[in-house]
Each structure stands twice: as structure tokens, then as C-alpha cells.
PDB file of N, CA and C in Angstrom:
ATOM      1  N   UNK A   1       0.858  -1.171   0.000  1.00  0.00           N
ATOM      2  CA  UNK A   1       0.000   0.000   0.000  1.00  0.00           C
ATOM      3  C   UNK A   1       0.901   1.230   0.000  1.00  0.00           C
ATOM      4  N   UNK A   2       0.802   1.973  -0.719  1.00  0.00           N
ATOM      5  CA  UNK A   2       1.592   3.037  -1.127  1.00  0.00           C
ATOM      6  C   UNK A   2       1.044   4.291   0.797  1.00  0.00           C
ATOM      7  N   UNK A   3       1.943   5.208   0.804  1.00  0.00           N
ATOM      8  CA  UNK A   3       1.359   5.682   1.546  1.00  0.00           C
ATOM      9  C   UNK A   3       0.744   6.965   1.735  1.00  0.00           C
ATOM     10  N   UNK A   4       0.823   7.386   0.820  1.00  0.00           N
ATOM     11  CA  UNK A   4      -0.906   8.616   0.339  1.00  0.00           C
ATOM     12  C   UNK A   4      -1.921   8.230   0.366  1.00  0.00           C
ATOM     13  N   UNK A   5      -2.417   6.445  -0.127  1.00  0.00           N
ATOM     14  CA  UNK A   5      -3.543   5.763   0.184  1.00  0.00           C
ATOM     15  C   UNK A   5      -3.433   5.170   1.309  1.00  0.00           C
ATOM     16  N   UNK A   6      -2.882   4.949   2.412  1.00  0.00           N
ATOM     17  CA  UNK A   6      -2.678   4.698   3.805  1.00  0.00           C
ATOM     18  C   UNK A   6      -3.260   5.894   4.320  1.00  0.00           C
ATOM     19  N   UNK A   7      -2.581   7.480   4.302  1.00  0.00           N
ATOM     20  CA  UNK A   7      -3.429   8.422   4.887  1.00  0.00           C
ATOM     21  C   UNK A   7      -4.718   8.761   4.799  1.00  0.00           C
ATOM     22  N   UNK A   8      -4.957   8.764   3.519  1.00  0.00           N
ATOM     23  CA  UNK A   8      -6.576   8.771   3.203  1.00  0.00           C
ATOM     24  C   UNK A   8      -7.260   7.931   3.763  1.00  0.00           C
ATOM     25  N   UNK A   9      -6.610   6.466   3.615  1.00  0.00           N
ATOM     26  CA  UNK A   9      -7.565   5.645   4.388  1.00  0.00           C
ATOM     27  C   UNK A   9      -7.826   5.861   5.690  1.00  0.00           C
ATOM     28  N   UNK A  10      -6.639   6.324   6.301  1.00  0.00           N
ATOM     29  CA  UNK A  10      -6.913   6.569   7.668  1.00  0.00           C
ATOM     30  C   UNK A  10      -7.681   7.639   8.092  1.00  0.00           C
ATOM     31  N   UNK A  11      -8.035   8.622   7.630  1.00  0.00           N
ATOM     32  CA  UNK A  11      -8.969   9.856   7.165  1.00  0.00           C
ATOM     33  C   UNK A  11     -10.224   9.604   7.034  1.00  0.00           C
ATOM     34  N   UNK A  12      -9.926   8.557   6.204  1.00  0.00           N
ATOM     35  CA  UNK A  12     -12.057   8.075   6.086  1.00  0.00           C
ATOM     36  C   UNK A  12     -12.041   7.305   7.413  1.00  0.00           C
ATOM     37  N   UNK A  13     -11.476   6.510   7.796  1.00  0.00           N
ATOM     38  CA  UNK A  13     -11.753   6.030   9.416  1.00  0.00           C
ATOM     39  C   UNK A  13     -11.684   6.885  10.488  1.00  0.00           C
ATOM     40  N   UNK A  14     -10.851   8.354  10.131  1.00  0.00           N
ATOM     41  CA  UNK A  14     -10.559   9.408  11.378  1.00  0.00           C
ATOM     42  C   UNK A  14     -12.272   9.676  11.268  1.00  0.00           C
ATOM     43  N   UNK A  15     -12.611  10.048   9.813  1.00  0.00           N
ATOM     44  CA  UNK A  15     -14.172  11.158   9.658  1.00  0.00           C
ATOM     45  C   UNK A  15     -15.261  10.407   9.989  1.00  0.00           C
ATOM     46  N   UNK A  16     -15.415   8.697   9.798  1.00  0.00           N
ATOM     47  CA  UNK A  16     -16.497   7.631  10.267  1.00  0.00           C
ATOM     48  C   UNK A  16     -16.702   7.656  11.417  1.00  0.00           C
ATOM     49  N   UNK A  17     -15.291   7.602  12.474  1.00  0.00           N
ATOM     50  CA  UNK A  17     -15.535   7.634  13.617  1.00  0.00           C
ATOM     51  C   UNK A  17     -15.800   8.327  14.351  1.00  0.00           C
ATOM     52  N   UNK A  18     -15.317  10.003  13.899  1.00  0.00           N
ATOM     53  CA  UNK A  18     -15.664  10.904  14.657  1.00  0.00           C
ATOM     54  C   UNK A  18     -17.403  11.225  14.730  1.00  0.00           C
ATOM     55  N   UNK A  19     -18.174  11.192  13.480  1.00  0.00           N
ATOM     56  CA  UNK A  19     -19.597  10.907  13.500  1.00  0.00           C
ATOM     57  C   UNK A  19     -19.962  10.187  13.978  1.00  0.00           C
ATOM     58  N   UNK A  20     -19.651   9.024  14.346  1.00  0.00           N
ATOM     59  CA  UNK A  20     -20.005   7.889  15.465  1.00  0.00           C
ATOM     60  C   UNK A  20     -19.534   8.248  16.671  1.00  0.00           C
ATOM     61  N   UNK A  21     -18.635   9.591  16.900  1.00  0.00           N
ATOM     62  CA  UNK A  21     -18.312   9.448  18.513  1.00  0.00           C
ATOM     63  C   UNK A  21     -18.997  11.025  19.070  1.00  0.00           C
ATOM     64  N   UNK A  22     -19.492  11.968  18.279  1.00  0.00           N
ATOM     65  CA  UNK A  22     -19.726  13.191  18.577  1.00  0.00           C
ATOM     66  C   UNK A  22     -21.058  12.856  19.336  1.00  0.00           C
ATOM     67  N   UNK A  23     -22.415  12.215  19.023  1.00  0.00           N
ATOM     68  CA  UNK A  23     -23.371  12.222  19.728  1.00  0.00           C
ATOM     69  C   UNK A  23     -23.286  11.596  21.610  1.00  0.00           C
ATOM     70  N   UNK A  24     -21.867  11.106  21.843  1.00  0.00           N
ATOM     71  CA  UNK A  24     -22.095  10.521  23.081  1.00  0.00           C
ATOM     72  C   UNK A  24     -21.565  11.584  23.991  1.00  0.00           C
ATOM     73  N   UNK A  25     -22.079  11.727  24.951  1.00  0.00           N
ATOM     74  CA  UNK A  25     -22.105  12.512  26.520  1.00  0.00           C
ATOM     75  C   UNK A  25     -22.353  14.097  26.061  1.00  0.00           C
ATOM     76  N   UNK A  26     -23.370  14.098  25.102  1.00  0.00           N
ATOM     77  CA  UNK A  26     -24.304  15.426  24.829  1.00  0.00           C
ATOM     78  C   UNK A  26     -25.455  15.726  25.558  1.00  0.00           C
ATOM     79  N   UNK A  27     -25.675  16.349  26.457  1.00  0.00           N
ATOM     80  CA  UNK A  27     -26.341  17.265  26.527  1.00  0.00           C
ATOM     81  C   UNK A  27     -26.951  18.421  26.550  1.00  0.00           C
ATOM     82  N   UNK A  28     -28.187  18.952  26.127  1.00  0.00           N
ATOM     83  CA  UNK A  28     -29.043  19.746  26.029  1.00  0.00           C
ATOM     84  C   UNK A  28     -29.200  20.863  27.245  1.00  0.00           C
ATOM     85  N   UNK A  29     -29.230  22.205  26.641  1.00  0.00           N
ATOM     86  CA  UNK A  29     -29.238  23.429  28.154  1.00  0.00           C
ATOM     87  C   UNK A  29     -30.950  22.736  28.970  1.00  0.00           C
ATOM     88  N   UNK A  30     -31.067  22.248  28.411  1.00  0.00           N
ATOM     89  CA  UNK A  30     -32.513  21.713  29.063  1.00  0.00           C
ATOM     90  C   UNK A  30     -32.246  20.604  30.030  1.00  0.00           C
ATOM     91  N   UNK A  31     -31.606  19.864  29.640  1.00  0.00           N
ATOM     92  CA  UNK A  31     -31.220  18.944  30.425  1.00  0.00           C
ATOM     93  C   UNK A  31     -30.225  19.266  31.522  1.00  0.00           C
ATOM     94  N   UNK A  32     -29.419  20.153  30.850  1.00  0.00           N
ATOM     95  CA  UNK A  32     -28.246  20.753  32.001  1.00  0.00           C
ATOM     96  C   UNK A  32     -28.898  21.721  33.041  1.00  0.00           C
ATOM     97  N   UNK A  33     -30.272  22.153  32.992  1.00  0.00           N
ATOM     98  CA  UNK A  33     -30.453  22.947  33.674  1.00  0.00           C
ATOM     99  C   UNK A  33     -30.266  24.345  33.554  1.00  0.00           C
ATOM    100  N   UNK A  34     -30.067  24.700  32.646  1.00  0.00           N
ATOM    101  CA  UNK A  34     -29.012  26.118  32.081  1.00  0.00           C
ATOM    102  C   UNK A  34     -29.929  27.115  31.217  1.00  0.00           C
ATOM    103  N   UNK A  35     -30.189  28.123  31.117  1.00  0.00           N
ATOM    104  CA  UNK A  35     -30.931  28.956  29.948  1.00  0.00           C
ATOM    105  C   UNK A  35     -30.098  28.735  28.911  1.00  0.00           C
ATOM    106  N   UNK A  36     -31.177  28.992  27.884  1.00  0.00           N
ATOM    107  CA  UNK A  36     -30.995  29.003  26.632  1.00  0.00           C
ATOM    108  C   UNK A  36     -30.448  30.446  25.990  1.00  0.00           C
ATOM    109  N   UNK A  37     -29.503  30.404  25.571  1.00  0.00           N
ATOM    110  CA  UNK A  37     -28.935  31.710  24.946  1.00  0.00           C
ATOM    111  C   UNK A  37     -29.506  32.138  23.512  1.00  0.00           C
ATOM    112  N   UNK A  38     -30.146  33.485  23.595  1.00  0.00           N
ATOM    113  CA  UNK A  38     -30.747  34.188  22.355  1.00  0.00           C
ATOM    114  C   UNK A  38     -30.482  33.559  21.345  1.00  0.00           C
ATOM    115  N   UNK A  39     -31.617  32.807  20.389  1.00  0.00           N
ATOM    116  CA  UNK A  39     -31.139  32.469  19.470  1.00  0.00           C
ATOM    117  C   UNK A  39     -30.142  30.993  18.994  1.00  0.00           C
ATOM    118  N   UNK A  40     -30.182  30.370  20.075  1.00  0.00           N
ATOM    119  CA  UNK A  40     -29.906  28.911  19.996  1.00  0.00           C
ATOM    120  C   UNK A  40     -30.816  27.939  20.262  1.00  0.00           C
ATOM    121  N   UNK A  41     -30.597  26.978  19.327  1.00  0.00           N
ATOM    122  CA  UNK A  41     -31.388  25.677  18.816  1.00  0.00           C
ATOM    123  C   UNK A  41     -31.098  25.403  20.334  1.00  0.00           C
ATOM    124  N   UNK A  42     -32.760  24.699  20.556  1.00  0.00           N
ATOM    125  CA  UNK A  42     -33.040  24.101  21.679  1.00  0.00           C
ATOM    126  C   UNK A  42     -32.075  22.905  21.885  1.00  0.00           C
ATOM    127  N   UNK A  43     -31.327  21.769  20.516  1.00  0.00           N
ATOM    128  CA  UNK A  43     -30.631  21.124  20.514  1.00  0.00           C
ATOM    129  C   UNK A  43     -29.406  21.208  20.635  1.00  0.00           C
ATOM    130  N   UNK A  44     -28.831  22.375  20.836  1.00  0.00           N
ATOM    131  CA  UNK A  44     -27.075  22.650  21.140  1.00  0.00           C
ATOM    132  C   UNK A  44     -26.613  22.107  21.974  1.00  0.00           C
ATOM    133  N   UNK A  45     -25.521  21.817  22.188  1.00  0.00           N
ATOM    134  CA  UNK A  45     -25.043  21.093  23.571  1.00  0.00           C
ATOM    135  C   UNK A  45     -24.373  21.995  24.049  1.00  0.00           C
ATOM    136  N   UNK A  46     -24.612  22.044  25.429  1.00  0.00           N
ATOM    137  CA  UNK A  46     -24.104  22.793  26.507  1.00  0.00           C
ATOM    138  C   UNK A  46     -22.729  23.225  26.315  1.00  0.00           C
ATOM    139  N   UNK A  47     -22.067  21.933  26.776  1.00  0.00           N
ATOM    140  CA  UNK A  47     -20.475  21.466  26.339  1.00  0.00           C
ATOM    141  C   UNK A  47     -20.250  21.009  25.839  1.00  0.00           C
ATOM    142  N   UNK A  48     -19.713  20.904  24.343  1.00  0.00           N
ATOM    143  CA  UNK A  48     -19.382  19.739  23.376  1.00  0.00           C
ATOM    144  C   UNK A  48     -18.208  18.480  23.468  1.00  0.00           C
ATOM    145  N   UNK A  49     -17.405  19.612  24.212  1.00  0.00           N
ATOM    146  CA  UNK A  49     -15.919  18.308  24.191  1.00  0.00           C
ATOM    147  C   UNK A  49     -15.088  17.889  23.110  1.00  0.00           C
ATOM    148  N   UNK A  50     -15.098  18.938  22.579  1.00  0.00           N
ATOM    149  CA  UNK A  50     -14.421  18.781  20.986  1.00  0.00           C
ATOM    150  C   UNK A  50     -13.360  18.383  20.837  1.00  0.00           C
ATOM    151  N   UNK A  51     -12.754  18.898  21.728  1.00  0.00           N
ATOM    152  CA  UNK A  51     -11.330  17.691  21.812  1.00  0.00           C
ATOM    153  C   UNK A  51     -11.345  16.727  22.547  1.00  0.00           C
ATOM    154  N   UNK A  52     -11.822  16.428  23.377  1.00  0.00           N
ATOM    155  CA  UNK A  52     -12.219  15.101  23.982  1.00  0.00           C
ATOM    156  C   UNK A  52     -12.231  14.310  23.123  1.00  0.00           C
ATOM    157  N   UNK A  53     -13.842  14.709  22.556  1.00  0.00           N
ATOM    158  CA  UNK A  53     -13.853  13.770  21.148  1.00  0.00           C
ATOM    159  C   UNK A  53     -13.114  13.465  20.491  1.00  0.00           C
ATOM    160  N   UNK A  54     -12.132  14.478  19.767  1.00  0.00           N
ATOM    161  CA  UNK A  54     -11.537  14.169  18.807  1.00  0.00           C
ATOM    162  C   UNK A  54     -10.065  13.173  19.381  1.00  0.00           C
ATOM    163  N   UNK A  55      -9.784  13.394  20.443  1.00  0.00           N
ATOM    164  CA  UNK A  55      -8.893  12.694  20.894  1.00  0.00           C
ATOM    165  C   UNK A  55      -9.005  10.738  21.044  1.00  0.00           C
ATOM    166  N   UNK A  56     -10.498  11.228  21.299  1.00  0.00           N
ATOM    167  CA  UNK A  56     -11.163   9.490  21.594  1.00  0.00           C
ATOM    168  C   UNK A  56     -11.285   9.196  20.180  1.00  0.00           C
ATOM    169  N   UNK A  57     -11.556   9.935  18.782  1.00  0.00           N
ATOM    170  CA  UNK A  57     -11.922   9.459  18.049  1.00  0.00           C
ATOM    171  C   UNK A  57     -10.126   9.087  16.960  1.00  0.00           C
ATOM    172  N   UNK A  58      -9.066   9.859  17.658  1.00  0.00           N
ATOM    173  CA  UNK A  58      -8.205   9.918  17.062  1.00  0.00           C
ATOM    174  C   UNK A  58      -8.103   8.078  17.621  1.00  0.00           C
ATOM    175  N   UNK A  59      -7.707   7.929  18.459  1.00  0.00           N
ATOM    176  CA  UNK A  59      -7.356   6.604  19.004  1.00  0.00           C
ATOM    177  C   UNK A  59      -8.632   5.017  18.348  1.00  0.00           C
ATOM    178  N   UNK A  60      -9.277   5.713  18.095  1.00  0.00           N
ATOM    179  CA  UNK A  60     -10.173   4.622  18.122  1.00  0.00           C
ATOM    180  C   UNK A  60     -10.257   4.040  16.392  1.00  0.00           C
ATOM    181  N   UNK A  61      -9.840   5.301  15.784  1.00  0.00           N
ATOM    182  CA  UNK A  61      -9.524   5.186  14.065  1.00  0.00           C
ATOM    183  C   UNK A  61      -8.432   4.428  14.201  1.00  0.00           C
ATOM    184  N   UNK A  62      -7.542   4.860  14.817  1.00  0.00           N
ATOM    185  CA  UNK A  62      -5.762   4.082  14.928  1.00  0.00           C
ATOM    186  C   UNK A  62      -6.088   2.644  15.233  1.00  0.00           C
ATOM    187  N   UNK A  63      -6.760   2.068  15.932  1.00  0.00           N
ATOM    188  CA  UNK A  63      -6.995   1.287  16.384  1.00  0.00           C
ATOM    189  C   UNK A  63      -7.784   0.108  15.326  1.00  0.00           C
ATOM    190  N   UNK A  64      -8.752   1.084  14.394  1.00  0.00           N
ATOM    191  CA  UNK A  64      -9.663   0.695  12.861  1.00  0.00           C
ATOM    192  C   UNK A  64      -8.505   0.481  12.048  1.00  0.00           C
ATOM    193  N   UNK A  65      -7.561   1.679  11.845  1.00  0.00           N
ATOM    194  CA  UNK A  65      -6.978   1.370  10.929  1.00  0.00           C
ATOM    195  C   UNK A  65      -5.654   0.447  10.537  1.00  0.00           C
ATOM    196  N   UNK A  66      -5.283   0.187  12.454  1.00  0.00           N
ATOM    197  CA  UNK A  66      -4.405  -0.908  12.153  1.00  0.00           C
ATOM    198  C   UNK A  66      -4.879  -2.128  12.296  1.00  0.00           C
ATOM    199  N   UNK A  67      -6.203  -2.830  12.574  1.00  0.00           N
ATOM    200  CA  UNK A  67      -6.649  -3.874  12.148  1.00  0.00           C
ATOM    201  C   UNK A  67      -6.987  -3.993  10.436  1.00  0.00           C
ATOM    202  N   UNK A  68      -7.526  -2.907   9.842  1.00  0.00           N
ATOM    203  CA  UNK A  68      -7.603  -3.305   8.706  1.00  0.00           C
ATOM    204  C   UNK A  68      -6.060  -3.068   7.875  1.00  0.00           C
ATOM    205  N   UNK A  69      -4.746  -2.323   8.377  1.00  0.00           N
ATOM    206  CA  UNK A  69      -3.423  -2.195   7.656  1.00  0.00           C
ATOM    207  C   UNK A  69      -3.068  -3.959   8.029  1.00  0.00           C
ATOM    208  N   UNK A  70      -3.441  -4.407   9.379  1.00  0.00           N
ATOM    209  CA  UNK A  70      -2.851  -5.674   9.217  1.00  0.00           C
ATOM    210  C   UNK A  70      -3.754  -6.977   8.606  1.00  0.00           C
ATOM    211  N   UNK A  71      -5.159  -6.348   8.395  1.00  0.00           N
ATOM    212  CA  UNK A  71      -5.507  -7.199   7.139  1.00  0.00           C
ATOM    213  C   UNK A  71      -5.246  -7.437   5.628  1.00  0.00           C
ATOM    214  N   UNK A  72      -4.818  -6.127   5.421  1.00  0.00           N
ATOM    215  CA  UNK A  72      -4.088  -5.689   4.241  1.00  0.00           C
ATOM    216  C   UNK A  72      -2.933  -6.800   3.979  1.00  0.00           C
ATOM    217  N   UNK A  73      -2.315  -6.721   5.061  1.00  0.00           N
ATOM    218  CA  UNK A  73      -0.776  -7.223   4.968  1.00  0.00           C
ATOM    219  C   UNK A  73      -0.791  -9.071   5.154  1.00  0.00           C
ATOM    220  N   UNK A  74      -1.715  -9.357   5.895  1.00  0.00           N
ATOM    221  CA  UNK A  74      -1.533 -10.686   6.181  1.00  0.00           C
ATOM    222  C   UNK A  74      -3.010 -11.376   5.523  1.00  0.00           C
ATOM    223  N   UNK A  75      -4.051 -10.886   4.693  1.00  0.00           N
ATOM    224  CA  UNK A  75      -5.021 -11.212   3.973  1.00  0.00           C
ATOM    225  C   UNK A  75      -5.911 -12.276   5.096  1.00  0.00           C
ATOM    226  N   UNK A  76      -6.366 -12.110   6.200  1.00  0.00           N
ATOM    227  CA  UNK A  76      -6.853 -12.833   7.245  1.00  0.00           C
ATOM    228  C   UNK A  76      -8.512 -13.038   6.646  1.00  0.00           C
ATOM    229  N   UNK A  77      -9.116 -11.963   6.123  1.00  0.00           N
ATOM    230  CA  UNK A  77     -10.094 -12.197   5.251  1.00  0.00           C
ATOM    231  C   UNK A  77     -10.556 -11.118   3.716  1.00  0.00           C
ATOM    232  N   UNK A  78     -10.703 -11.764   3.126  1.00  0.00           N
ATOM    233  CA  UNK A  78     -10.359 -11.471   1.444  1.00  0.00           C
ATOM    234  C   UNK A  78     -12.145 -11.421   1.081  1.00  0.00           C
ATOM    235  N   UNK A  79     -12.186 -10.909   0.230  1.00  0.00           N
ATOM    236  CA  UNK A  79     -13.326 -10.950  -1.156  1.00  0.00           C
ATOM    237  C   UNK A  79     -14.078 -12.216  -0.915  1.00  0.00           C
ATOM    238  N   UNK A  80     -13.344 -13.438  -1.086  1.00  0.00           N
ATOM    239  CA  UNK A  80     -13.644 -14.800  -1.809  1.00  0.00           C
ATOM    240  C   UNK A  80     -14.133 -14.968  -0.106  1.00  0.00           C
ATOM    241  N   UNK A  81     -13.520 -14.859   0.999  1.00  0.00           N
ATOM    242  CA  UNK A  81     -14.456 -14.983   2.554  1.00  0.00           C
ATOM    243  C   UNK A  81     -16.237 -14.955   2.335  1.00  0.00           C
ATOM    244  N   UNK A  82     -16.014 -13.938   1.715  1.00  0.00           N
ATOM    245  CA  UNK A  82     -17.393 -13.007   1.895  1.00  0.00           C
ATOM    246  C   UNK A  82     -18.675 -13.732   1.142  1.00  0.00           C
ATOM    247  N   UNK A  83     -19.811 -14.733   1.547  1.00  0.00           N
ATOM    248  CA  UNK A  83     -20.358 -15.160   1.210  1.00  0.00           C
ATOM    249  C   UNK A  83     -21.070 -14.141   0.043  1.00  0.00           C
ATOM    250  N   UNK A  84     -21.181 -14.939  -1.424  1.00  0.00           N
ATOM    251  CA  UNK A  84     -22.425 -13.924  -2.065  1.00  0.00           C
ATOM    252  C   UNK A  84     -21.368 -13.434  -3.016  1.00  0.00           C
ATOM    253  N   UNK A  85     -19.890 -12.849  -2.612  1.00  0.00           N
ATOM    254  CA  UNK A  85     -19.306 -11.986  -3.364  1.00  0.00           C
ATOM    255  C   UNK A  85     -17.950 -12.710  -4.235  1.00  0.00           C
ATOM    256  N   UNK A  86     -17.454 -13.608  -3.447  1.00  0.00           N
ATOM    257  CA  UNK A  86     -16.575 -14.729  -4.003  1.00  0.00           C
ATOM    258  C   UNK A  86     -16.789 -15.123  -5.429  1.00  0.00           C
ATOM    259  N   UNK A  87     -15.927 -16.019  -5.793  1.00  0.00           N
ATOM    260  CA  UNK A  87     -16.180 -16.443  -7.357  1.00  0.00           C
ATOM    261  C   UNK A  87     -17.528 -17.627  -7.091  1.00  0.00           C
ATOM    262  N   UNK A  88     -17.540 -17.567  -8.709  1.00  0.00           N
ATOM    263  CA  UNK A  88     -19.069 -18.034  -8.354  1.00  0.00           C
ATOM    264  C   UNK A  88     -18.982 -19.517  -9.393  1.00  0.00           C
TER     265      UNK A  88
END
């Protein structure tokens, strides 16, 4: 694997995961107890944790992307695995 397509790949697993990790430990000024500031969606979150997140989501891609770099490398499951898609 060349490694410009290694970064990218790891990029689409950084951007998958971070959408899978932004909705957890959100809450709402409603829920927090807190007024709502002029003009903000009842749905904003209080505190977002943006780097939190991104920190959890940095690790958790690394983690995606070296199971699938070491599927890459050692072919543990292939195409032909995959019921339906194999040769026919």
C-alpha cells in the first residue's frame, strides 16, 4: 500500500468515527439545567468536548486502521471470505 492511500484511508476512518463518537455525553441546556442563549437551537449542547472527542476518536480510528493495515498485509479475510461476493 503506497502511503498517500494509507493516509486517506486513515482519514475516512478518522471522519467515520468521529460521526459515530460526537453524539455521546451530549447534553441539552434543558437537560443541564441552564438557559438558553438568544437564538440557539433548543438542541445545542451545553459542552461539546471537541477535543475530547476528537482525541477518543483519534485513538479509536488508529486502532480501525491498524486492524484493517494488518488485514491488508496478512489477507486474514479477502473478497472470496465473503459469502455472495466470491467467485461463483
Amino acid at each position: 500500500m503506497k502511503p498517500f492511500s494509507a493516509v486517506v484511508i486513515y482519514i475516512l476512518f478518522w471522519m467515520l468515527t468521529l460521526f459515530a463518537v460526537l453524539p455521546f455525553g451530549v447534553r441539552t441546556s434543558a437537560e443541564a439545567g441552564e438557559a438558553n442563549v438568544p437564538g440557539q437551537a433548543d438542541s445545542a449542547p451545553v459542552r461539546p468536548r471537541l477535543r475530547t472527542k476528537a482525541a477518543w476518536t483519534t485513538a479509536i480510528s488508529a486502532v480501525l486502521f491498524g486492524l484493517y493495515y494488518a488485514n491488508y498485509v496478512h489477507g486474514w479475510l479477502t473478497i472470496d471470505d465473503i459469502p455472495g461476493w466470491g467467485p461463483r
